[in-house]
C-alpha atoms as a PDB file:
ATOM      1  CA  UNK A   1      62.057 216.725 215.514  1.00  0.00           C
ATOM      2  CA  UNK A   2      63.763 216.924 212.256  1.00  0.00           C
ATOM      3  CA  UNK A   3      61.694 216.026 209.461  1.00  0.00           C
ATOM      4  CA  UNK A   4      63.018 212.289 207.274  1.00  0.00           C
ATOM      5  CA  UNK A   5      63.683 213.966 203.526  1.00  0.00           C
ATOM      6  CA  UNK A   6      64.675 211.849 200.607  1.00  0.00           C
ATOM      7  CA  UNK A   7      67.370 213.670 198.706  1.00  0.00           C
ATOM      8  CA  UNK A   8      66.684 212.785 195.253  1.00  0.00           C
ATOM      9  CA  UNK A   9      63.138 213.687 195.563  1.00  0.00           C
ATOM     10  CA  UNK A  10      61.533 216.357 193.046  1.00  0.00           C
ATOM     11  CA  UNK A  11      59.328 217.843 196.140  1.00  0.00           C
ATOM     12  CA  UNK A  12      62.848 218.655 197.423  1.00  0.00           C
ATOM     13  CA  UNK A  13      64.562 220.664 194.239  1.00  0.00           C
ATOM     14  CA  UNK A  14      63.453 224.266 193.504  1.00  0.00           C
ATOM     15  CA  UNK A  15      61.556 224.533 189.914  1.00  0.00           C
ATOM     16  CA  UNK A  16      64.694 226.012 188.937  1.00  0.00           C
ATOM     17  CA  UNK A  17      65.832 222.293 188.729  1.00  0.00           C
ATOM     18  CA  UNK A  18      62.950 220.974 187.588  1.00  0.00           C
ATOM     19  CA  UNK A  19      61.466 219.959 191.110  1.00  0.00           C
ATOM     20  CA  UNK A  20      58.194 221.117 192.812  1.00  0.00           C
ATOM     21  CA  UNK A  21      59.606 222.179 196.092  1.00  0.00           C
ATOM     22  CA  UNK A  22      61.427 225.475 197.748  1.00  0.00           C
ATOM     23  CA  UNK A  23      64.856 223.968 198.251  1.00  0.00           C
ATOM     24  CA  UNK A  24      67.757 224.558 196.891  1.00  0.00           C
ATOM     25  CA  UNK A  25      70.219 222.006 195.999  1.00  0.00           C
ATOM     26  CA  UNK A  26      73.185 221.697 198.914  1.00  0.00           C
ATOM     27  CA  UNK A  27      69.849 222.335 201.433  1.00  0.00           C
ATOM     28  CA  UNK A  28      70.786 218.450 202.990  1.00  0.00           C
ATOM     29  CA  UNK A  29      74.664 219.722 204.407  1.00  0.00           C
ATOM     30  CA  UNK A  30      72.865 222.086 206.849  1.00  0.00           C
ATOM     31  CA  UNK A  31      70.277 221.416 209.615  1.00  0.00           C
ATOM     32  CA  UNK A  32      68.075 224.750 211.361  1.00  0.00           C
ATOM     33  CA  UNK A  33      68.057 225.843 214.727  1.00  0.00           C
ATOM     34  CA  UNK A  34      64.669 224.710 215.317  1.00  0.00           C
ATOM     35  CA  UNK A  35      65.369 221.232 214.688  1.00  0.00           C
ATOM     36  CA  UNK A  36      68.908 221.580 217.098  1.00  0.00           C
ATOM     37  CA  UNK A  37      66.474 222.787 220.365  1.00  0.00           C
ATOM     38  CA  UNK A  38      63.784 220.226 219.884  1.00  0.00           C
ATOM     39  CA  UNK A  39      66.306 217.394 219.532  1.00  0.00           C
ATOM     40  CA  UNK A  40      68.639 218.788 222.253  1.00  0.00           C
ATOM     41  CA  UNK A  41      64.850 218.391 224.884  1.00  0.00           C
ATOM     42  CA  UNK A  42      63.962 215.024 223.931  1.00  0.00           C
ATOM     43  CA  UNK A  43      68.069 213.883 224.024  1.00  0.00           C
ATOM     44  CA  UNK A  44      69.226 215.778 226.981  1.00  0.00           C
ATOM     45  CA  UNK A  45      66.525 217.211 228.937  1.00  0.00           C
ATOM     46  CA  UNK A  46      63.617 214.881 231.080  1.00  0.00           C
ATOM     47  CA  UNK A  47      64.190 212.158 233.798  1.00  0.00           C
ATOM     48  CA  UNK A  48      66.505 209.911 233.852  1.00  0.00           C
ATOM     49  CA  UNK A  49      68.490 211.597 231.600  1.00  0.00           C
ATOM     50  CA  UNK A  50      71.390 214.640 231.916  1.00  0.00           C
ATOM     51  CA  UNK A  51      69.335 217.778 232.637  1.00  0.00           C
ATOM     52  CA  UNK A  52      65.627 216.755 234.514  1.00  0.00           C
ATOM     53  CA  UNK A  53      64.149 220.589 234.058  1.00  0.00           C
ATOM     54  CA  UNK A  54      65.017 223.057 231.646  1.00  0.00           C
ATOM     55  CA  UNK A  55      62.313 225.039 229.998  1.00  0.00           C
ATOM     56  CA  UNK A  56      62.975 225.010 226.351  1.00  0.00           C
ATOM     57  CA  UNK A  57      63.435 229.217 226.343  1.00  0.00           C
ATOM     58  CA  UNK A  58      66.492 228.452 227.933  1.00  0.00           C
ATOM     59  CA  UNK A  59      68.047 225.910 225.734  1.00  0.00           C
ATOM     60  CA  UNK A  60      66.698 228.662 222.948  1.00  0.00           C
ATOM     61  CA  UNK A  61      69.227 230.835 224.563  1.00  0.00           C
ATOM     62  CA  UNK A  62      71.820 229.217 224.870  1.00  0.00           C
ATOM     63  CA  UNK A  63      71.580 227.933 221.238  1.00  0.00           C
ATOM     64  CA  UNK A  64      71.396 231.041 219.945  1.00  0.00           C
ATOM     65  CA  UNK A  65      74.939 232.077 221.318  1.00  0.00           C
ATOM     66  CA  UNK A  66      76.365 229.109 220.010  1.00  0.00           C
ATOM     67  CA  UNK A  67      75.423 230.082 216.727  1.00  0.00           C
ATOM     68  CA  UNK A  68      76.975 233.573 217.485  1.00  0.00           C
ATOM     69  CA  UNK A  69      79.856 232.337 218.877  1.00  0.00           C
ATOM     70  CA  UNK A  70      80.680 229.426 215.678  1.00  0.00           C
ATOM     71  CA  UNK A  71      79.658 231.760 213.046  1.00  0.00           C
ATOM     72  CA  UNK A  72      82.531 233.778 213.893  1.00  0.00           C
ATOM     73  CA  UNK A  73      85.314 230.728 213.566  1.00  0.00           C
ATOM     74  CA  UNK A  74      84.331 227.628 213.067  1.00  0.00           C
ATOM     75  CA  UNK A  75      80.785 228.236 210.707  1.00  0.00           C
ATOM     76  CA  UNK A  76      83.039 230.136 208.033  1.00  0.00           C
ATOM     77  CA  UNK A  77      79.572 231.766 207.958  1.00  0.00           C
ATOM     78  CA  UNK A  78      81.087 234.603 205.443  1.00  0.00           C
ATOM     79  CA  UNK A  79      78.411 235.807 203.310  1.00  0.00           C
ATOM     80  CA  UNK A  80      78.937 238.188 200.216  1.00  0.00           C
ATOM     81  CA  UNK A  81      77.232 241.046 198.661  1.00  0.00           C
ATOM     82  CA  UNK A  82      77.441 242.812 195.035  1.00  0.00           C
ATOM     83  CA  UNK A  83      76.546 246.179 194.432  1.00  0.00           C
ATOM     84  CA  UNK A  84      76.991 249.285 191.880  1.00  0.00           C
ATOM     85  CA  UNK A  85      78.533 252.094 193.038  1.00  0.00           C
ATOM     86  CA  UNK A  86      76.683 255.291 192.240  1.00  0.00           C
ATOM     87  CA  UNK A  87      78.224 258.797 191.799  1.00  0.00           C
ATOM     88  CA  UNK A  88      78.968 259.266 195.990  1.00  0.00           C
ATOM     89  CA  UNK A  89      81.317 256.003 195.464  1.00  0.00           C
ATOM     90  CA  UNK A  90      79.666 254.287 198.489  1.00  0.00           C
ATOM     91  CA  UNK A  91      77.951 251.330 199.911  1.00  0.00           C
ATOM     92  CA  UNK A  92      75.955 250.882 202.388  1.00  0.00           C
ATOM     93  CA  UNK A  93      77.482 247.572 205.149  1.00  0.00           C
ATOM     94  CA  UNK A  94      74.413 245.239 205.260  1.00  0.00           C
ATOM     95  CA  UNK A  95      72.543 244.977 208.847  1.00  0.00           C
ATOM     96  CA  UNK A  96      73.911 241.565 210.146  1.00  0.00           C
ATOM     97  CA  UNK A  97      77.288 242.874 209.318  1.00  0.00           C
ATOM     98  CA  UNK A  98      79.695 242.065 212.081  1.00  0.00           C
ATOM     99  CA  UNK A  99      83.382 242.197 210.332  1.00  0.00           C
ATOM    100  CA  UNK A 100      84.407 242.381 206.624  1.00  0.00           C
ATOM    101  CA  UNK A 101      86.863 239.383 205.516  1.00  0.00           C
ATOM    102  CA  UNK A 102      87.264 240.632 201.810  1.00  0.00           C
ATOM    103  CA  UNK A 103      86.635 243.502 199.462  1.00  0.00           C
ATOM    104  CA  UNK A 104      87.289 243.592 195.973  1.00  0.00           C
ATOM    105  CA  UNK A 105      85.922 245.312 192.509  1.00  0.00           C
ATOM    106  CA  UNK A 106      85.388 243.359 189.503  1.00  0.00           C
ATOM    107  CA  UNK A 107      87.147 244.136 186.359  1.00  0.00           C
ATOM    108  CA  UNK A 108      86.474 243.915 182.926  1.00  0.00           C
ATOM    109  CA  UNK A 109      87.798 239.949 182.279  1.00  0.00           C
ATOM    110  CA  UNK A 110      85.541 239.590 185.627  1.00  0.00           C
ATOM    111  CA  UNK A 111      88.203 239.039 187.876  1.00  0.00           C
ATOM    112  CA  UNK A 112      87.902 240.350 191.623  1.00  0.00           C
ATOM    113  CA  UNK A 113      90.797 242.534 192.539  1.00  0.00           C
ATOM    114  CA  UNK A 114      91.146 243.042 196.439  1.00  0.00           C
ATOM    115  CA  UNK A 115      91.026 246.590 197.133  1.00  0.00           C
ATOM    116  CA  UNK A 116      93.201 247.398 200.925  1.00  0.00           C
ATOM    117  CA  UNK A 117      91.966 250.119 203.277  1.00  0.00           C
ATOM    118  CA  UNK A 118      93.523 253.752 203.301  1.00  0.00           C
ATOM    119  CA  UNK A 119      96.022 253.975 206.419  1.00  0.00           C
ATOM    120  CA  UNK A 120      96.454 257.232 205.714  1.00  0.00           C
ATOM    121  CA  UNK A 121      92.750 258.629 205.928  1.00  0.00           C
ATOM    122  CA  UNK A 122      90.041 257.428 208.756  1.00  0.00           C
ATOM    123  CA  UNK A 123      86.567 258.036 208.789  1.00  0.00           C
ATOM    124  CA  UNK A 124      85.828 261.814 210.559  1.00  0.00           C
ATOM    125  CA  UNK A 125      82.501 263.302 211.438  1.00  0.00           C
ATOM    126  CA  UNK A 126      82.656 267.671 210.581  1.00  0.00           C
ATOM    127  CA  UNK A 127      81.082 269.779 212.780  1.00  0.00           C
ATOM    128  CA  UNK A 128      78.847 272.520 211.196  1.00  0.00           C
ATOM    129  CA  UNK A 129      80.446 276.150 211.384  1.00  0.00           C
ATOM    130  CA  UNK A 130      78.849 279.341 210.577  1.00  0.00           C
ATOM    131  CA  UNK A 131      81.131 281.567 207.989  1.00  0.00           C
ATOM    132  CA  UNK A 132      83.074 283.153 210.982  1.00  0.00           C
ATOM    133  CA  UNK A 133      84.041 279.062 211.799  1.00  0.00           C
ATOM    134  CA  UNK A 134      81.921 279.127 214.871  1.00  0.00           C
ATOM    135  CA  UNK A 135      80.567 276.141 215.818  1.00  0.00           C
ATOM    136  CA  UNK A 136      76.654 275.468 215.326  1.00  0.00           C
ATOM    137  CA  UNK A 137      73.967 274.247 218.258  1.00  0.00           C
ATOM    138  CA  UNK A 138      70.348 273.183 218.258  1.00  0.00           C
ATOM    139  CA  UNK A 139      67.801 274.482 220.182  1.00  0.00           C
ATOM    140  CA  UNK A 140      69.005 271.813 222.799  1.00  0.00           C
ATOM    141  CA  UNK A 141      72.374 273.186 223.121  1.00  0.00           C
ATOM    142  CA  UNK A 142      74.013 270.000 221.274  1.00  0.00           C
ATOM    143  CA  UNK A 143      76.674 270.655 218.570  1.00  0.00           C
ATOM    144  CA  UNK A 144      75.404 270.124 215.145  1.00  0.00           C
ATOM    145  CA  UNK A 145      76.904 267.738 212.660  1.00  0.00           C
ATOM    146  CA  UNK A 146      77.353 268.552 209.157  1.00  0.00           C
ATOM    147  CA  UNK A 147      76.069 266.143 206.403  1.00  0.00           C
ATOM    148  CA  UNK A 148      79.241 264.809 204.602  1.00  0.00           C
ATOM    149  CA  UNK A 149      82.524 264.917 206.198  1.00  0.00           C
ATOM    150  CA  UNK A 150      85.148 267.238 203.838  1.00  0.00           C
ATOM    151  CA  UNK A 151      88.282 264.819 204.497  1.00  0.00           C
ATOM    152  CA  UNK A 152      85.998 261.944 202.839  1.00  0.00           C
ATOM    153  CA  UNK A 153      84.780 264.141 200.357  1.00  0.00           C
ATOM    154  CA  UNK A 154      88.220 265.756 199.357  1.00  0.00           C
ATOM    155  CA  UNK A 155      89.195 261.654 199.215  1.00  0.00           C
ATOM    156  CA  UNK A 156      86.649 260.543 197.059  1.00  0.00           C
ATOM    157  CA  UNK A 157      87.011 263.857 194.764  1.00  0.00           C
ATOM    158  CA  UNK A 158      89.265 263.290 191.508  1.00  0.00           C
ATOM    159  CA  UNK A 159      89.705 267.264 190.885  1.00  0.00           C
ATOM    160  CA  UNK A 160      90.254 269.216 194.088  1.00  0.00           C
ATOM    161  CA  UNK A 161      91.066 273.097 193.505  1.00  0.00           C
ATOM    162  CA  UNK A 162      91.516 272.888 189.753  1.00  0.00           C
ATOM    163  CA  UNK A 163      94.589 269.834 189.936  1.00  0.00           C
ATOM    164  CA  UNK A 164      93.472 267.398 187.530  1.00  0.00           C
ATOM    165  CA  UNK A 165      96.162 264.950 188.926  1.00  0.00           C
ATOM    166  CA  UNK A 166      99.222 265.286 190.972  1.00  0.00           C
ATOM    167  CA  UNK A 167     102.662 263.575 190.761  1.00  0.00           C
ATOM    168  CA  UNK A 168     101.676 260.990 193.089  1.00  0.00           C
ATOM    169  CA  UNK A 169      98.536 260.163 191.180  1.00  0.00           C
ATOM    170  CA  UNK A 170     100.155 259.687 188.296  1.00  0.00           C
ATOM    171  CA  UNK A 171     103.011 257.801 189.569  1.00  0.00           C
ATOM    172  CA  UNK A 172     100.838 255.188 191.880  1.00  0.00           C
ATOM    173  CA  UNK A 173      98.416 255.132 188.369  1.00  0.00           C
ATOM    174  CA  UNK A 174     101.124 255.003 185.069  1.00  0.00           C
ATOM    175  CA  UNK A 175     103.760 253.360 186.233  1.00  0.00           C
ATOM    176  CA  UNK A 176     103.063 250.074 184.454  1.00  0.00           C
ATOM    177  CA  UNK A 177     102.992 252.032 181.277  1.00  0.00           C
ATOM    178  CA  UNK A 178     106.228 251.536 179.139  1.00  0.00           C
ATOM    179  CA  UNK A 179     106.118 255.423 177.535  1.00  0.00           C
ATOM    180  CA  UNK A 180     106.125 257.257 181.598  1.00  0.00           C
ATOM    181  CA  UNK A 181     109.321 257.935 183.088  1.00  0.00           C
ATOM    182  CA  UNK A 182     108.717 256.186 186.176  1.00  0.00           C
ATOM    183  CA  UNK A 183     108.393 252.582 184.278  1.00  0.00           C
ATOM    184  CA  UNK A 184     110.315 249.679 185.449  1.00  0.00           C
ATOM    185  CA  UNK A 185     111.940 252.388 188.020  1.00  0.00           C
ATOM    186  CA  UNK A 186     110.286 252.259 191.523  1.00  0.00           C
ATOM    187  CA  UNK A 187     113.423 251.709 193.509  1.00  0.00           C
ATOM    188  CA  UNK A 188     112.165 251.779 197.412  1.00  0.00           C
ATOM    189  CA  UNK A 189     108.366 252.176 196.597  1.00  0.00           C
ATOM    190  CA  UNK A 190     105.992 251.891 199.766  1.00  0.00           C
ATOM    191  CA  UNK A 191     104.183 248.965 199.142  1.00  0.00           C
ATOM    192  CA  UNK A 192     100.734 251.012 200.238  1.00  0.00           C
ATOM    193  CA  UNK A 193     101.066 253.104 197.662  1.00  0.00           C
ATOM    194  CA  UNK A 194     102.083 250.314 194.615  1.00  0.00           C
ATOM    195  CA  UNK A 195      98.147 249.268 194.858  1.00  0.00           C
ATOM    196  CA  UNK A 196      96.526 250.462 191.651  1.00  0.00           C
ATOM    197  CA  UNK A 197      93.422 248.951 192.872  1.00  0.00           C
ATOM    198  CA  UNK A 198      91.866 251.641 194.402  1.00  0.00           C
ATOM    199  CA  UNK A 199      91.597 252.018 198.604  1.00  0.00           C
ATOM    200  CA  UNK A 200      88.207 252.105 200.967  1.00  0.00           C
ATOM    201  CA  UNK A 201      87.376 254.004 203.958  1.00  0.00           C
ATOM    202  CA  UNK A 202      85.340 252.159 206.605  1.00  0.00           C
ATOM    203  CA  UNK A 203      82.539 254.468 208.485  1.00  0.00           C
ATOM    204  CA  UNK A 204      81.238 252.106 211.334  1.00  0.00           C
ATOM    205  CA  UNK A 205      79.261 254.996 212.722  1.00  0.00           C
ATOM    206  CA  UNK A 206      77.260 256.006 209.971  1.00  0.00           C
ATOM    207  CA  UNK A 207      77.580 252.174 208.300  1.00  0.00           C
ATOM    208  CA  UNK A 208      79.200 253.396 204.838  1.00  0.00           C
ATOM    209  CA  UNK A 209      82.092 252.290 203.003  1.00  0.00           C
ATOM    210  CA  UNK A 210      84.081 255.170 200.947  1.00  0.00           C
ATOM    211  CA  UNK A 211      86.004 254.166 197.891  1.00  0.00           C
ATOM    212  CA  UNK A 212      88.892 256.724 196.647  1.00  0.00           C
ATOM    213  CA  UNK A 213      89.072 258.636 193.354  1.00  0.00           C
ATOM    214  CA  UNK A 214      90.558 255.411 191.901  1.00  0.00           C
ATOM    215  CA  UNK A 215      86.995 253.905 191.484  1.00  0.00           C
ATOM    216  CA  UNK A 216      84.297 255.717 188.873  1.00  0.00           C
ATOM    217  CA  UNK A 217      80.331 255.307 189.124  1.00  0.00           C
ATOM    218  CA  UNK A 218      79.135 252.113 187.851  1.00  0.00           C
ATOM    219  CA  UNK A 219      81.708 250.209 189.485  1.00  0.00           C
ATOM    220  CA  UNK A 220      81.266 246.381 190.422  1.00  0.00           C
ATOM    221  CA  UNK A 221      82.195 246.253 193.969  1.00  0.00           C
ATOM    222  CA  UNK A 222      81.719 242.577 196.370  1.00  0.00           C
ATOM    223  CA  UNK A 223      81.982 242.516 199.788  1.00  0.00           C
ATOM    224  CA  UNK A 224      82.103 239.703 201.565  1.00  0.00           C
ATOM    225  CA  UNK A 225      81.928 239.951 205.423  1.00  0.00           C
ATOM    226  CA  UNK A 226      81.357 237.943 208.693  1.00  0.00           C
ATOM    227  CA  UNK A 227      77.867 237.578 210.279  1.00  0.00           C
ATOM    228  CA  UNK A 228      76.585 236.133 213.493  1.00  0.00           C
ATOM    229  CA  UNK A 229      74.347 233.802 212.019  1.00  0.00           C
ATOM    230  CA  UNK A 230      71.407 234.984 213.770  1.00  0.00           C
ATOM    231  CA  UNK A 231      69.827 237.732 211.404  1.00  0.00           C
ATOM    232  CA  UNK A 232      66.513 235.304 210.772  1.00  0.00           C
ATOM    233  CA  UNK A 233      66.245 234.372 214.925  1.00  0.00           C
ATOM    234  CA  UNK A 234      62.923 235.446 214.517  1.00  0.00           C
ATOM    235  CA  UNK A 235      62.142 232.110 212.687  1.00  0.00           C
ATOM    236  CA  UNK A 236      64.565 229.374 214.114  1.00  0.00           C
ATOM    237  CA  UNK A 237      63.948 227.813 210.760  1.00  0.00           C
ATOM    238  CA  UNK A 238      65.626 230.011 208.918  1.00  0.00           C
ATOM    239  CA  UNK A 239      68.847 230.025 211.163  1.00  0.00           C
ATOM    240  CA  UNK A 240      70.828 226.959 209.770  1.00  0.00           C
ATOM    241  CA  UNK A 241      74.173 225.256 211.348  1.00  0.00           C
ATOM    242  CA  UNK A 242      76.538 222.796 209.269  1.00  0.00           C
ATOM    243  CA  UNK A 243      75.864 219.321 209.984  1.00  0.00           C
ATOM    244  CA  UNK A 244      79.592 218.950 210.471  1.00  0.00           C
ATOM    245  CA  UNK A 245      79.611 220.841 213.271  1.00  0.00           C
ATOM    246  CA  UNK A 246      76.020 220.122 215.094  1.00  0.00           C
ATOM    247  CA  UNK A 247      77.493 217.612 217.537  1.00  0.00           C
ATOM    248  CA  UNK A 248      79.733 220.717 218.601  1.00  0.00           C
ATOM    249  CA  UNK A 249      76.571 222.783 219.199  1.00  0.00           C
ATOM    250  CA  UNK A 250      74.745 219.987 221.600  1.00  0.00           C
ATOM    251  CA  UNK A 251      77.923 219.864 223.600  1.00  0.00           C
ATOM    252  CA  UNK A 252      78.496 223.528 223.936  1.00  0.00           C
ATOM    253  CA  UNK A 253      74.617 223.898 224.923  1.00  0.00           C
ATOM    254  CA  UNK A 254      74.995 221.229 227.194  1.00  0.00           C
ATOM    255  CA  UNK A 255      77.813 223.000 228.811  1.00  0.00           C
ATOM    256  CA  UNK A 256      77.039 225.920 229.325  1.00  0.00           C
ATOM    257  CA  UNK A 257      73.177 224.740 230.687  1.00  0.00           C
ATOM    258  CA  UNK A 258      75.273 222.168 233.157  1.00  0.00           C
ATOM    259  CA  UNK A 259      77.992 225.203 234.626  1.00  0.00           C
ATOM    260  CA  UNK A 260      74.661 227.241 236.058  1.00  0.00           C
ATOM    261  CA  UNK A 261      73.005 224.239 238.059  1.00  0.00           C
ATOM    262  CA  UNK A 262      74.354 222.978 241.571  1.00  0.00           C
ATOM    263  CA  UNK A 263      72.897 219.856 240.293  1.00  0.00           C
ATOM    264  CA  UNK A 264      74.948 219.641 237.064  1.00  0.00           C
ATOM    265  CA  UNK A 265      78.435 221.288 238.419  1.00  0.00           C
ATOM    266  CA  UNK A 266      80.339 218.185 239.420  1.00  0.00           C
ATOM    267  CA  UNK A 267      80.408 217.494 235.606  1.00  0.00           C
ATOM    268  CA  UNK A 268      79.980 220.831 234.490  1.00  0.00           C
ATOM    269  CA  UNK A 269      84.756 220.179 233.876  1.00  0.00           C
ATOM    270  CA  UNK A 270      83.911 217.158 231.616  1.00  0.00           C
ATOM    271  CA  UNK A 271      81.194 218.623 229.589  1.00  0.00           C
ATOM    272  CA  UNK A 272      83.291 221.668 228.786  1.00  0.00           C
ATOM    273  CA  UNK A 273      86.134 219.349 227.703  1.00  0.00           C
ATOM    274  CA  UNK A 274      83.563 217.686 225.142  1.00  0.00           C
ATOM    275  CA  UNK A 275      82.392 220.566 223.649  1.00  0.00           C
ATOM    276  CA  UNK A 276      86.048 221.865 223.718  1.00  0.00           C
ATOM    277  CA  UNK A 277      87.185 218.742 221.686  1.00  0.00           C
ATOM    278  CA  UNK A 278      83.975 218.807 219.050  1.00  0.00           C
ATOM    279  CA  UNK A 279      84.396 222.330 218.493  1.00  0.00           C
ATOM    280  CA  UNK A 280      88.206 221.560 217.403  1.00  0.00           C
ATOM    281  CA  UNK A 281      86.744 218.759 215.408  1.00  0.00           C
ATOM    282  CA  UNK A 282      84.086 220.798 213.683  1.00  0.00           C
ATOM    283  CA  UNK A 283      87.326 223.392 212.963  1.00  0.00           C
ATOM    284  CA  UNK A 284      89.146 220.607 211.034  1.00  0.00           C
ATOM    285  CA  UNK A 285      85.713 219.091 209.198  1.00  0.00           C
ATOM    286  CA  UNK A 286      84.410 222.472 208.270  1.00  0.00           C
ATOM    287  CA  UNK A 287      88.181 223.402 207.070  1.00  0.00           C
ATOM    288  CA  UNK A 288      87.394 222.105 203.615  1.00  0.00           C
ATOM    289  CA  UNK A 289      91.000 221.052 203.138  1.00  0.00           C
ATOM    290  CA  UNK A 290      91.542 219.647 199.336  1.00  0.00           C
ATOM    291  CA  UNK A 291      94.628 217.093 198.798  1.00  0.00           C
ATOM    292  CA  UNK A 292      94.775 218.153 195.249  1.00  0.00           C
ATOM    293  CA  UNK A 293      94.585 221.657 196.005  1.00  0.00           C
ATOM    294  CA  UNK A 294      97.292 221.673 198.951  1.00  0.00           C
ATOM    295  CA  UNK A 295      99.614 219.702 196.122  1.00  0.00           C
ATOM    296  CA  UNK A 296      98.851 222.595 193.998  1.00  0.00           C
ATOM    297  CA  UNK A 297     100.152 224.862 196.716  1.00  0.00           C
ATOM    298  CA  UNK A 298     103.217 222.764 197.697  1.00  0.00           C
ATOM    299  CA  UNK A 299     104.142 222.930 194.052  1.00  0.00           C
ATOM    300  CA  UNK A 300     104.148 226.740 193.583  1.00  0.00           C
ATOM    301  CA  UNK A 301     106.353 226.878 196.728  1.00  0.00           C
ATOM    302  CA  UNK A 302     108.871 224.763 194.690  1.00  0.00           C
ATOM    303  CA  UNK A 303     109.690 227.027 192.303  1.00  0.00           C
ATOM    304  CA  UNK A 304     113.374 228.741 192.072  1.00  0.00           C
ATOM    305  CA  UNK A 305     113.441 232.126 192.438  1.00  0.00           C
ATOM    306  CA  UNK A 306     116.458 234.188 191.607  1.00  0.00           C
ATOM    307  CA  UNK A 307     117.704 237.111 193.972  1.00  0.00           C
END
């Protein structure tokens, strides 16, 4: 059962904050899987009550895909990461990476400038050639790999074959600048190729993200990305769900417990209308919708703009 915690007191503020405890303030808005299985068996599960047998691995189970499931749309479980980019210009995606939502580098006022992916290079694996361009096996007969793929490096390489910069370089890079010819000019521009900030290659297979010539080492790069939630399921007590939505997650175990016992399937319709309706109403709670900040947003849209 979940554990009674006063919020205002010290044992429950890090010694950052002056406090004698581990947690850190905003701890009291979330509640940890643990806690969601043991009061989903003594709620839901004995006699007399909606489920009379269901051994607590099970209800583990299913919570755990709940999780999965809500951290994808209803959780806004994003999570971000900064990191320095070395001399390859690459990062490596984190291991409970699922999707990315947002990357950007940080400039010098520290203000995050999104940085798109290249659609007109893709992640390619070389194969390893001998110098007659033959292709190279093991001693099991499977082709061999080479370490770095040439399109990625020849993307990620500012002088290729003695060209300093090209006419497209400098056109996507000094056309802001009032002394190039090419200021205040771009009539019929594509868009993709207007971004000064740089563009990223995603590897999925070998887990890397490759940032073009446009980035130097040193660079401040943040991405912020999508994960299921579950990367501490070792320990339910470090997997934590919004107390907004943890009515959602009862009903949605419920459900999908109820659908796989003969018992349970007459109701097995109305439960998976309830956790249909709670998960919508965790949507809107965990929206964080601002009045002040949509009248900020209504305002912009008033202004006049002249064609």
């Amino acid at each position: 059962m979940a554990v009674s915690r006063k919020p205002l007191d010290v044992d429950n503020y890090s010694a950052l904050d002056g406090g004698t405890g581990l947690e850190v303030p905003g701890y009291y808005r979330r509640t940890n899987l643990d806690d969601i299985i043991n009061n989903f068996m003594v709620a839901y599960v004995g006699d007399g009550k909606v489920l009379t047998k269901v051994p607590r691995y099970e209800v583990a189970f299913f919570a755990q895909r709940a999780v999965q499931e809500f951290s994808y749309d209803v959780f806004h479980s994003e999570k971000s990461i900064e990191v320095q980019l070395g001399p390859t210009l690459r990062m490596s995606l984190p291991s409970d990476y699922v999707n990315y939502i947002d990357i950007s580098y940080t400039d010098s006022q520290g203000i995050q400038r999104t940085v798109l992916p290249s659609n007109v290079t893709r992640a390619t694996q070389g194969i390893a050639q001998d110098q007659d361009y033959k292709y190279l096996y093991d001693n099991s007969g499977n082709v061999v790999y080479a370490e770095t793929s040439e399109t990625i490096d020849r993307f990620k390489n500012r002088e290729l074959g003695g060209i300093k910069k090209n006419a497209l370089d400098y056109y996507n890079g000094y056309f802001h600048d009032d002394d190039s010819m090419y200021f205040n000019a771009r009539y019929g521009a594509t868009p993709e190729f207007q971004n000064v900030n740089g563009s990223f290659i995603l590897d999925l297979d070998a887990g890397q993200i490759h940032f073009s010539s446009a980035f130097s080492q040193d660079t401040i790069v943040t991405l912020s990305y999508v994960s299921d939630g579950l990367g501490d399921n070792g320990d339910f007590t470090n997997v934590y769900v919004p107390k907004l939505a943890e009515e959602a997650v009862y009903s949605t175990i419920l459900y999908n417990l109820s659908k796989i016992r003969p018992s349970a399937g007459g109701v097995a319709a109305l439960y998976k209308k309830e956790a249909s309706a709670k998960t919508r109403n965790a949507k809107i709670r965990l929206s964080n919708m601002k009045t002040a900040e949509m009248t900020n947003t209504f305002r912009n849209k008033a202004k006049w703009i002249k064609h």
